[in-house]
C-alpha atoms as a PDB file:
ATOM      1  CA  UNK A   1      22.787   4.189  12.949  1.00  0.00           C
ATOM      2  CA  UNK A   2      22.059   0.020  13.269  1.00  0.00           C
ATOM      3  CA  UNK A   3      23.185   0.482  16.897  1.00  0.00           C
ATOM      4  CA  UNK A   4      19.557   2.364  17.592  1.00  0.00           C
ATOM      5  CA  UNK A   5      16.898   0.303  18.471  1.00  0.00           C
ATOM      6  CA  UNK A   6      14.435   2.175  16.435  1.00  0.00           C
ATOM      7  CA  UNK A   7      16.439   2.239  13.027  1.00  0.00           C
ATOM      8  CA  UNK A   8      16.690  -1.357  13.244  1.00  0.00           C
ATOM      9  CA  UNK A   9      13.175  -2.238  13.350  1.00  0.00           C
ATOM     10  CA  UNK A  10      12.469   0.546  11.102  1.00  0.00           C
ATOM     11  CA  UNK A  11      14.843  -0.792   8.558  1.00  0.00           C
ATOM     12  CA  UNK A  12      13.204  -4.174   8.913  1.00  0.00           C
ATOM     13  CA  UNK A  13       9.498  -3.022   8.521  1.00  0.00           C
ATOM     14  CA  UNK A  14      10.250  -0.989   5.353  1.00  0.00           C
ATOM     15  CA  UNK A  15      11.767  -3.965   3.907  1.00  0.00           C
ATOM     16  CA  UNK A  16       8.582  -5.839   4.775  1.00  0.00           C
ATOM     17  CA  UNK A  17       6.763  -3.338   3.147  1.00  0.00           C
ATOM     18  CA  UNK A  18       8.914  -2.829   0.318  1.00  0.00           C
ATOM     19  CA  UNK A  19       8.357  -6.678  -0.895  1.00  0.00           C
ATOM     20  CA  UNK A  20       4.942  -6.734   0.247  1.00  0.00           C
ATOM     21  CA  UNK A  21       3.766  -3.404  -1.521  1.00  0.00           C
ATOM     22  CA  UNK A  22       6.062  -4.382  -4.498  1.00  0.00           C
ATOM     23  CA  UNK A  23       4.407  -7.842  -5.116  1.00  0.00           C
ATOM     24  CA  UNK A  24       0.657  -6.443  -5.382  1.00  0.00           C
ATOM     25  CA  UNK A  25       1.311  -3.226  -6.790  1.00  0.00           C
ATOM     26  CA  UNK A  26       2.058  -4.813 -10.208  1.00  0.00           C
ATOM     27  CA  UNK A  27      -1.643  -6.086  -9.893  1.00  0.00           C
ATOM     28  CA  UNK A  28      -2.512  -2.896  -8.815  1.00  0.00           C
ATOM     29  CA  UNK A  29      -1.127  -1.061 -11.710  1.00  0.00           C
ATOM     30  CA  UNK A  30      -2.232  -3.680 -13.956  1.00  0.00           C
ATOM     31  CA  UNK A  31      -5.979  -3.728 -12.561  1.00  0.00           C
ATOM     32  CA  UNK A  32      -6.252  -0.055 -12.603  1.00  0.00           C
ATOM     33  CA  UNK A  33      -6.782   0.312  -9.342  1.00  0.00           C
ATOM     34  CA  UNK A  34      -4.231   3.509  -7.972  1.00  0.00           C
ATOM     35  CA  UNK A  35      -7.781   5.581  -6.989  1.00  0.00           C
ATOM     36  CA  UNK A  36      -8.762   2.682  -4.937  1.00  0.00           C
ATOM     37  CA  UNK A  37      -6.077   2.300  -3.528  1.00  0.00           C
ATOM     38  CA  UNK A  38      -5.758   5.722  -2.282  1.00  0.00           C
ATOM     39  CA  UNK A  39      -9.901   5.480  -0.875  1.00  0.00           C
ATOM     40  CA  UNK A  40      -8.489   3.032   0.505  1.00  0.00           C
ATOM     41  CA  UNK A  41      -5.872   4.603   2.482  1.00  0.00           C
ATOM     42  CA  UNK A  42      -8.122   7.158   3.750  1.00  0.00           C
ATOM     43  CA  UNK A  43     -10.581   4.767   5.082  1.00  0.00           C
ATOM     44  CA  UNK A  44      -7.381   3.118   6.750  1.00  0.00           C
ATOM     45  CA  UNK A  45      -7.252   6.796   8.302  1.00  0.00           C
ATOM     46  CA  UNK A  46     -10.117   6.556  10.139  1.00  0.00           C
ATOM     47  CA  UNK A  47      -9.753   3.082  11.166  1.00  0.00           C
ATOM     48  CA  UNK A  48      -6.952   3.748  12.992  1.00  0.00           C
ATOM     49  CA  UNK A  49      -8.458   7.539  14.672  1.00  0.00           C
ATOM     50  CA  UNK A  50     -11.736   4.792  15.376  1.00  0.00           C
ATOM     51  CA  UNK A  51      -8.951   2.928  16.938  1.00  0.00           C
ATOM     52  CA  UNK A  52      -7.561   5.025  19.496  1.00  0.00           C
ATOM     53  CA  UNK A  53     -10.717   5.876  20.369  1.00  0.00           C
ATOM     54  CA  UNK A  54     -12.402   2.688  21.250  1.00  0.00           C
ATOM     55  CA  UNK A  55      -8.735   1.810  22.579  1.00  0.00           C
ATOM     56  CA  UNK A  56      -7.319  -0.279  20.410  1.00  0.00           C
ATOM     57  CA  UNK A  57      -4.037   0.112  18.389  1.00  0.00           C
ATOM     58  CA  UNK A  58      -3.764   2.114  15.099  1.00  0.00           C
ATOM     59  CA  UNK A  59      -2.847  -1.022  13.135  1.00  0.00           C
ATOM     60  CA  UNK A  60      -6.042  -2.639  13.964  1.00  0.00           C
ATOM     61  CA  UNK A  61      -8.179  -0.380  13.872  1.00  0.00           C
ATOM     62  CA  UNK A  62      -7.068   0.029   9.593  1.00  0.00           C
ATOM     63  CA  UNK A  63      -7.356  -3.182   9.246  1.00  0.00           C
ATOM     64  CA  UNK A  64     -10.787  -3.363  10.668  1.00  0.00           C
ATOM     65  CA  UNK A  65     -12.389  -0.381   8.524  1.00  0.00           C
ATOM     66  CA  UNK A  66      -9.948  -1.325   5.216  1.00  0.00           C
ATOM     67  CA  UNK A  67     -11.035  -5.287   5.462  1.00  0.00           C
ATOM     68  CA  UNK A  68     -14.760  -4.561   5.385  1.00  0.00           C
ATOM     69  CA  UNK A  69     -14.416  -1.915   2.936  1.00  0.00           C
ATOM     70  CA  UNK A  70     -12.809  -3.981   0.996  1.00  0.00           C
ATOM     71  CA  UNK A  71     -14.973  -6.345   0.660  1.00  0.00           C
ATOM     72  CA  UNK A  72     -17.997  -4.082   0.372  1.00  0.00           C
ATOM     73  CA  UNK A  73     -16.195  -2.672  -2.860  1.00  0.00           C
ATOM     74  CA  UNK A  74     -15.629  -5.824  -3.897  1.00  0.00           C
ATOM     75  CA  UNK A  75     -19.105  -6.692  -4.221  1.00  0.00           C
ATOM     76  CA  UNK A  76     -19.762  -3.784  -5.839  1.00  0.00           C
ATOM     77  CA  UNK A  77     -18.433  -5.884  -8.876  1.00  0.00           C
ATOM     78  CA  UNK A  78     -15.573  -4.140 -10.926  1.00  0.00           C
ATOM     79  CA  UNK A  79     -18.142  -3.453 -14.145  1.00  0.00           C
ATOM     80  CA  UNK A  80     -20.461  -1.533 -11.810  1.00  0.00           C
ATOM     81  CA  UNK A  81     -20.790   2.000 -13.634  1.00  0.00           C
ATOM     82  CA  UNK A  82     -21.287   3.995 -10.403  1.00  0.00           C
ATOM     83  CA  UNK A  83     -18.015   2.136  -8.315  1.00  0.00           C
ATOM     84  CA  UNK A  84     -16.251   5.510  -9.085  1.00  0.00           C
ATOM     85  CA  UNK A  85     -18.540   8.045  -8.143  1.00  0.00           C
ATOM     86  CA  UNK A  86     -19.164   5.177  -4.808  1.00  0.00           C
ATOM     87  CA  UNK A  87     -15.478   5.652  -3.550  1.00  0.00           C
ATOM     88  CA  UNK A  88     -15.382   9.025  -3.758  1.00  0.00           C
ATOM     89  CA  UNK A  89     -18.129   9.581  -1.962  1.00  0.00           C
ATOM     90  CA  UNK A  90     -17.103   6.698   0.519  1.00  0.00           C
ATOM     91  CA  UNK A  91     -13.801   8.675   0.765  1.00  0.00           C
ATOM     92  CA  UNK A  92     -15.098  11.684   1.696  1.00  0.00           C
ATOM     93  CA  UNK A  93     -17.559  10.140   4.658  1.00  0.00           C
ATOM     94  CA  UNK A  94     -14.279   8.292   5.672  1.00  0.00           C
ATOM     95  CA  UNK A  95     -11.980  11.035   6.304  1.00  0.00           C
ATOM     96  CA  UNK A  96     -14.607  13.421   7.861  1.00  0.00           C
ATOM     97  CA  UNK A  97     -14.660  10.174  10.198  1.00  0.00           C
ATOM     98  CA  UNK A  98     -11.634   9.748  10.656  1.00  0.00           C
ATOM     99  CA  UNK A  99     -10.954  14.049  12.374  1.00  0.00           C
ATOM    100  CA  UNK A 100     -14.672  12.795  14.415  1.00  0.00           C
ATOM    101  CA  UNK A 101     -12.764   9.889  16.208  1.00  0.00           C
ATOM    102  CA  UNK A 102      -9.407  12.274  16.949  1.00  0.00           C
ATOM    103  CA  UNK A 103     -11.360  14.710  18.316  1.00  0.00           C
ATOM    104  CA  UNK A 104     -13.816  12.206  19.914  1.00  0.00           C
ATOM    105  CA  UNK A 105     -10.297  10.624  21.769  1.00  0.00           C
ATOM    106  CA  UNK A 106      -8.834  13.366  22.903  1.00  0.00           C
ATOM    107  CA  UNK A 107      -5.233  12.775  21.111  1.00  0.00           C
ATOM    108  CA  UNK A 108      -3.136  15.619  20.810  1.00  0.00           C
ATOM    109  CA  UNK A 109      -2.171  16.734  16.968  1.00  0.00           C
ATOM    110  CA  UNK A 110       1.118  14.408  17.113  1.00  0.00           C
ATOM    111  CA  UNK A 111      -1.292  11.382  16.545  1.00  0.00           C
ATOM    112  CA  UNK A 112      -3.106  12.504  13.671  1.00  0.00           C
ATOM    113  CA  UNK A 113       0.680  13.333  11.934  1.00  0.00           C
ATOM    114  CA  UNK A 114       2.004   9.960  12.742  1.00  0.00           C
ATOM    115  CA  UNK A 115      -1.703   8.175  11.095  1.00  0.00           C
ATOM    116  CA  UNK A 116      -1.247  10.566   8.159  1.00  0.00           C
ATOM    117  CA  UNK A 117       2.358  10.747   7.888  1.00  0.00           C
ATOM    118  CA  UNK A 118       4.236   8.045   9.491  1.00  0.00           C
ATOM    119  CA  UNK A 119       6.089   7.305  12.386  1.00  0.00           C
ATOM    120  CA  UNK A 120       9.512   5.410  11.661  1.00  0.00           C
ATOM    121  CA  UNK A 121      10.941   6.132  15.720  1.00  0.00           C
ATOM    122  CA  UNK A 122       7.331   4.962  16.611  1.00  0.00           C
ATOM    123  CA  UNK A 123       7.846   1.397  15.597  1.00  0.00           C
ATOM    124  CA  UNK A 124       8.405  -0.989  18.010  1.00  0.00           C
ATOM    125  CA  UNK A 125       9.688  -4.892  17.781  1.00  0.00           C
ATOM    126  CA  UNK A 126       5.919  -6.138  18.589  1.00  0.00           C
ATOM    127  CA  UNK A 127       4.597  -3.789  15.644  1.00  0.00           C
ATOM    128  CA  UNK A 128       7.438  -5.264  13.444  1.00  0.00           C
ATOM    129  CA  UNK A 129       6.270  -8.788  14.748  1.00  0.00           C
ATOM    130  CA  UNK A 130       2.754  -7.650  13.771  1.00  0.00           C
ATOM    131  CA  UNK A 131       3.986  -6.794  10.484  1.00  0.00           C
ATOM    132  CA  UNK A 132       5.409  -9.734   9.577  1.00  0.00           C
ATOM    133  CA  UNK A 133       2.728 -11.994  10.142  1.00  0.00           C
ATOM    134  CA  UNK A 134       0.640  -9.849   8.665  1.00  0.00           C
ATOM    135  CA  UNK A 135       3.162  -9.653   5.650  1.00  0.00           C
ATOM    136  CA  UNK A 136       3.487 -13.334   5.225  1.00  0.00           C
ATOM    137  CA  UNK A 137      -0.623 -13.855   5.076  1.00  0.00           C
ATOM    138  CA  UNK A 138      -0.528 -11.621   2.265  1.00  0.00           C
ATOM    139  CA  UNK A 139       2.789 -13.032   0.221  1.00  0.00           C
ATOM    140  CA  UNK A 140       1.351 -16.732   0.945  1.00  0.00           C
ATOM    141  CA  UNK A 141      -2.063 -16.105  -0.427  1.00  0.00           C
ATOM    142  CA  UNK A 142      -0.534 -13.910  -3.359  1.00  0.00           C
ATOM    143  CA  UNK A 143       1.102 -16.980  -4.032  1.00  0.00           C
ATOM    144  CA  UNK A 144      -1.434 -19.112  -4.020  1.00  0.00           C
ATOM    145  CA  UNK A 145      -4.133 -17.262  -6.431  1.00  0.00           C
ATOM    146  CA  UNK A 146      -0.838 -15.871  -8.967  1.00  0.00           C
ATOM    147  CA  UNK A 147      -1.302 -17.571 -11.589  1.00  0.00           C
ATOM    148  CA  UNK A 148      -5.432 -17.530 -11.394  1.00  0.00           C
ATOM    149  CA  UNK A 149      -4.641 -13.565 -10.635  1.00  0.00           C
ATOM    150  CA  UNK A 150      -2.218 -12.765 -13.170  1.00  0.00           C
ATOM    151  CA  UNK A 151      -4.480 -14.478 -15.462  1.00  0.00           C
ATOM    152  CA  UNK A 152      -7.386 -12.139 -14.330  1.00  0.00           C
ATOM    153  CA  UNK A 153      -4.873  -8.828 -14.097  1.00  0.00           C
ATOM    154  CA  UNK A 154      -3.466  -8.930 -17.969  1.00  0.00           C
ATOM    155  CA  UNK A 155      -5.708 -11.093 -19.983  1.00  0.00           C
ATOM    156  CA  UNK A 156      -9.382 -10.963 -18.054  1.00  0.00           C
ATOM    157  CA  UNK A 157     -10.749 -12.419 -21.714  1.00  0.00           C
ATOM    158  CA  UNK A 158      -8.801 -15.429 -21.536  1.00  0.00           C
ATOM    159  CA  UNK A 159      -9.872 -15.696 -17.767  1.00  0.00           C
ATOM    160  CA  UNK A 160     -13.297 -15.482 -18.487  1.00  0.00           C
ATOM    161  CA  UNK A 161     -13.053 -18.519 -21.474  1.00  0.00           C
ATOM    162  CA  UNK A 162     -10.892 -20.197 -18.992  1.00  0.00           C
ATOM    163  CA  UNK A 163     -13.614 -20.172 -16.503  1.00  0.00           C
ATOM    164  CA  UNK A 164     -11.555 -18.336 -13.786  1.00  0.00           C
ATOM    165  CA  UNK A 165     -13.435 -16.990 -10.679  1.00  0.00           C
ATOM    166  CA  UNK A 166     -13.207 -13.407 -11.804  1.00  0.00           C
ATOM    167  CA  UNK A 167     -15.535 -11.959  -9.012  1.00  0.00           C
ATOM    168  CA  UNK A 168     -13.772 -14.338  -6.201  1.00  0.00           C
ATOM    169  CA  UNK A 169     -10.279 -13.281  -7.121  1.00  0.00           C
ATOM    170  CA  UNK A 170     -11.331  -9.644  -7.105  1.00  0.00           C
ATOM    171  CA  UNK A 171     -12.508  -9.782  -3.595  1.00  0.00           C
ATOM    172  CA  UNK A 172      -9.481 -12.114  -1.968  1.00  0.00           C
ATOM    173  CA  UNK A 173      -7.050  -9.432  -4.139  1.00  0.00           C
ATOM    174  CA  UNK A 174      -9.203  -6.609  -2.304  1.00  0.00           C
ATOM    175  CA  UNK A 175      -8.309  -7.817   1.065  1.00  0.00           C
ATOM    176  CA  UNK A 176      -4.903  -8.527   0.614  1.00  0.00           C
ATOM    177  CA  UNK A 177      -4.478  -5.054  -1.038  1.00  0.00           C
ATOM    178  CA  UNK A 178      -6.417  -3.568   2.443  1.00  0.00           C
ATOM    179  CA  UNK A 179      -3.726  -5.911   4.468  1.00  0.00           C
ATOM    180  CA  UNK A 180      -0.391  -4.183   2.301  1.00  0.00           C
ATOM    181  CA  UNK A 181      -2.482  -0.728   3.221  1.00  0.00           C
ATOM    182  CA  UNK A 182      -2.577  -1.394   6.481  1.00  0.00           C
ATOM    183  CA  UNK A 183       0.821  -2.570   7.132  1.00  0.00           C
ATOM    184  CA  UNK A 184       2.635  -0.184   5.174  1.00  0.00           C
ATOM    185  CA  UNK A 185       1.061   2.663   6.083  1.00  0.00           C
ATOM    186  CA  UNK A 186       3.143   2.476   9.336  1.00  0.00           C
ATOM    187  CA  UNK A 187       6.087   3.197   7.838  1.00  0.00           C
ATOM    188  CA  UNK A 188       4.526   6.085   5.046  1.00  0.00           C
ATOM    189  CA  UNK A 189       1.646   7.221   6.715  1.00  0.00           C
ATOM    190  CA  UNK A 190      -2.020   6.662   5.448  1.00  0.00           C
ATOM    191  CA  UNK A 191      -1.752   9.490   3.078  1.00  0.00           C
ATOM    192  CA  UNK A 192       1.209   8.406   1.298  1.00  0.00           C
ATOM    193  CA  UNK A 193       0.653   4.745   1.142  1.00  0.00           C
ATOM    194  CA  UNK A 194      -0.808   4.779  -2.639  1.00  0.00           C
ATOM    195  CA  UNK A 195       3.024   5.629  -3.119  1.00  0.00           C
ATOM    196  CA  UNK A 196       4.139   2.638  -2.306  1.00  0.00           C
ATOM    197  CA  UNK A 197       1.752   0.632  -4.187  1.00  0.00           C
ATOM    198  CA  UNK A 198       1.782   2.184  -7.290  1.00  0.00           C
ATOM    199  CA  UNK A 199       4.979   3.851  -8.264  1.00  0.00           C
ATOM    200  CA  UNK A 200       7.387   0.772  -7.974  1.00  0.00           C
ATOM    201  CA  UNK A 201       5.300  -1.131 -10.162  1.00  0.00           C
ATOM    202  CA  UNK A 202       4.473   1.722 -12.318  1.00  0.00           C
ATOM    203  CA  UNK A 203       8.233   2.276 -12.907  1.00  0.00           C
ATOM    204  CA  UNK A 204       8.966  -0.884 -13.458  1.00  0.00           C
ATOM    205  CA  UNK A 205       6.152  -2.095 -16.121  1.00  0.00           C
ATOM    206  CA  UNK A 206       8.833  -0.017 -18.419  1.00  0.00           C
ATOM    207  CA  UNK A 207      11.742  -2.080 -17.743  1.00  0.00           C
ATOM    208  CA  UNK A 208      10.514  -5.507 -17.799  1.00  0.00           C
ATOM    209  CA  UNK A 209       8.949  -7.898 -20.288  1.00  0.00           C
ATOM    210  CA  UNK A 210       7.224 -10.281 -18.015  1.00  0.00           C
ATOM    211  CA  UNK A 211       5.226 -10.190 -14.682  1.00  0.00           C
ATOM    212  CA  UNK A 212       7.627 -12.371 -12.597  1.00  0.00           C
ATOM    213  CA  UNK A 213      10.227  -9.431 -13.633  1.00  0.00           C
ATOM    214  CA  UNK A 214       7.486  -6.786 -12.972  1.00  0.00           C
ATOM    215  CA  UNK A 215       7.308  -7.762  -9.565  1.00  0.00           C
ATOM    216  CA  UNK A 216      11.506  -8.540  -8.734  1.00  0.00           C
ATOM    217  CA  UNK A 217      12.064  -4.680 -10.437  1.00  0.00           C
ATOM    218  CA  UNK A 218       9.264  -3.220  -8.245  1.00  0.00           C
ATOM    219  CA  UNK A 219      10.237  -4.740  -5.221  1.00  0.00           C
ATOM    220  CA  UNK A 220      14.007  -3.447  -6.006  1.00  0.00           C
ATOM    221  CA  UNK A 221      12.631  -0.208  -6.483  1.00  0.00           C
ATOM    222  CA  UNK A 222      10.232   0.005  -3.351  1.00  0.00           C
ATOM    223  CA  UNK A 223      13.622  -1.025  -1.456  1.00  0.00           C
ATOM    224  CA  UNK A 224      15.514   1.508  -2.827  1.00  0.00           C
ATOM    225  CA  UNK A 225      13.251   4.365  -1.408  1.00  0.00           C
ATOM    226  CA  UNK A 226      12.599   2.996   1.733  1.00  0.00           C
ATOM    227  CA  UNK A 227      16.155   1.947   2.828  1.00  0.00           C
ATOM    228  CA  UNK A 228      17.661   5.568   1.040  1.00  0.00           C
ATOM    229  CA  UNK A 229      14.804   6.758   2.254  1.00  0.00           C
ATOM    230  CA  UNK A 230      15.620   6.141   5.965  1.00  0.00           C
ATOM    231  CA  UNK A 231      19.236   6.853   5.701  1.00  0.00           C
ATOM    232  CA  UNK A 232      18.788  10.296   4.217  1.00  0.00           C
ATOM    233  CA  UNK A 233      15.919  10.916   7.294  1.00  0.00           C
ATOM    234  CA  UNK A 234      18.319   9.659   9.741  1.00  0.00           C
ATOM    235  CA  UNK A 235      21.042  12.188   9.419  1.00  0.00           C
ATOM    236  CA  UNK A 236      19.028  15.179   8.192  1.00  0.00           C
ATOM    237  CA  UNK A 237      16.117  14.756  11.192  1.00  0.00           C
ATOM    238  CA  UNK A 238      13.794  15.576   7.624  1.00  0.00           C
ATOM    239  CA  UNK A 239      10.371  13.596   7.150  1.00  0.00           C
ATOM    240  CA  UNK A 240      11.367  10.172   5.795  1.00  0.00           C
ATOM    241  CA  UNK A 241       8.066   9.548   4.323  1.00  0.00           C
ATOM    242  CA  UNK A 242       9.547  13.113   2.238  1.00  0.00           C
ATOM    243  CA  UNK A 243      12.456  11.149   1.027  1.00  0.00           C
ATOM    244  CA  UNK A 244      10.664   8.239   0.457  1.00  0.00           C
ATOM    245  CA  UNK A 245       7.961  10.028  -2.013  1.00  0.00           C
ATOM    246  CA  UNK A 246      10.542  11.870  -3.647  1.00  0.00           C
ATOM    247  CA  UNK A 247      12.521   9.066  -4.034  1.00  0.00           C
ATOM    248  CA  UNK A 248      10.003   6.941  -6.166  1.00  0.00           C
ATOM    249  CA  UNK A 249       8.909   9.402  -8.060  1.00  0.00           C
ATOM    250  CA  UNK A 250      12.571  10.391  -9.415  1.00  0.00           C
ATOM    251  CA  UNK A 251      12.892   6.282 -10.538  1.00  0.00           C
ATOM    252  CA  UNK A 252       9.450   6.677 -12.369  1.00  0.00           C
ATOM    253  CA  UNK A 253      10.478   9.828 -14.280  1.00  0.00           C
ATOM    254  CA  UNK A 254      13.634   8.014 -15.059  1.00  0.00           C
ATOM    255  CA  UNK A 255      11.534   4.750 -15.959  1.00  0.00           C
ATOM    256  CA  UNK A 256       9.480   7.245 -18.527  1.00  0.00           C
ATOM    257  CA  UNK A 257      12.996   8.430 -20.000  1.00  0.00           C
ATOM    258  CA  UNK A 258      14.119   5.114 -20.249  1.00  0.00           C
ATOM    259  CA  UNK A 259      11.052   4.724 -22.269  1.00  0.00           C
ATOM    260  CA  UNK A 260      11.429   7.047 -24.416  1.00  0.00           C
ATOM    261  CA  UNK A 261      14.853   6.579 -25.285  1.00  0.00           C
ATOM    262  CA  UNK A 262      13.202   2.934 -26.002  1.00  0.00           C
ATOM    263  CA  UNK A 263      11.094   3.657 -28.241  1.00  0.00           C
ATOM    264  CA  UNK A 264      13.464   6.799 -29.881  1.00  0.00           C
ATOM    265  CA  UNK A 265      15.343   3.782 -31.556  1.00  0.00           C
END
């Protein structure tokens, strides 16, 4: 299997991913932000169709429509009353955009299943490359705003009386989140990509008692799909992104029996 060029750079993008998606999906989860994230992968949608069609590469064409929607949301302020009813209207215009700009480019149906869907033999070393930089943008600036972030995620009240930039950490979070979309939606498609962010750290918020162990059991369990994921795509020919879905969700329905057992005693 490691002897194909494909399956190795697929095995080291998911892993990418896997940390990457693992790391802000706690604040994801902990924000309440799973519906935004998913707008958020359908704007990604577009941004790569937009891409093809103004000849530029899936990758940065998301990035380009996810960044400034991002930040447009952001301003929107997180209190705003109507920020719901916003997105889903936002979604709507986005994917309606996104079928405009395949049909606009002339792709053949294969393209729109690998944007939606993922394409793991469609990876090449540069898009790992890509990846990676991409990756370690998003881990260094995590890093930098954590403990200003995890403040903000899980006690916003203390925040507030501690002066902490609420509205500037919800915008910087915003774009790293539309860089993780982005990136991982390679692997997992643009459809699929909420998966990624949100059921790792969903499962895991039962099994740990701190953040720091949020994020290392999240992480584990994003690795765990992606890398069983891939094996169990690689010698059935099935969709991995299949695997992959069905993978996380089994570890958060054993996370919520694992809770209940918990709280049983």
């Amino acid at each position: 299997m490691f002897s194909l060029d494909f399956m190795r750079n697929a095995y080291l993008a998911s892993t990418i991913i896997a940390i990457v998606c693992g790391f802000i999906g706690v604040f994801v989860v902990s924000r309440n932000m799973p519906f935004l994230t998913h707008t958020l992968s359908e704007i990604g949608f577009a941004g790569a169709a937009f891409g093809m069609f103004i000849g530029l590469s899936p990758l940065d064409g998301m990035l380009i429509f996810t960044i400034i929607s991002s930040i447009l949301v952001g301003k929107m302020g997180a209190k705003s009353s109507r920020r719901e009813d916003s997105i889903s209207a936002v979604s709507g215009l986005f994917i309606g955009l996104g079928v405009l700009f395949l049909a606009l480019s002339n792709k053949s149906a294969s393209y729109a299943t690998n944007i939606l869907f993922g394409s793991i033999v469609g990876i090449s070393f540069n898009d790992v490359k890509q990846m990676i930089v991409l990756s370690i943008i998003v881990l260094v600036v995590l890093l930098v705003i954590y403990r200003n972030l995890k403040f903000d995620s899980f006690d916003p009240i203390g925040a507030k009386a501690q002066h902490v930039n609420a509205s500037l950490i919800s915008i910087v979070f915003l774009v790293l989140l539309a860089l993780s979309v982005s990136v991982a939606a390679q692997v997992v498609g643009s459809l699929l990509i909420f998966i990624l962010l949100t059921l790792p750290a969903a499962s895991a918020k039962y099994f740990a008692k701190s953040v720091s162990k949020m994020i290392m059991y999240a992480i584990g369990f994003g690795l765990i799909g992606v890398w069983l994921g891939l094996y169990l795509g690689y010698i059935t020919n099935w969709p991995v992104s299949f695997f992959i879905a069905t993978i996380e969700c089994l570890i958060y329905f054993i996370a919520l029996g694992f809770n209940y057992i918990k709280e049983r005693k």
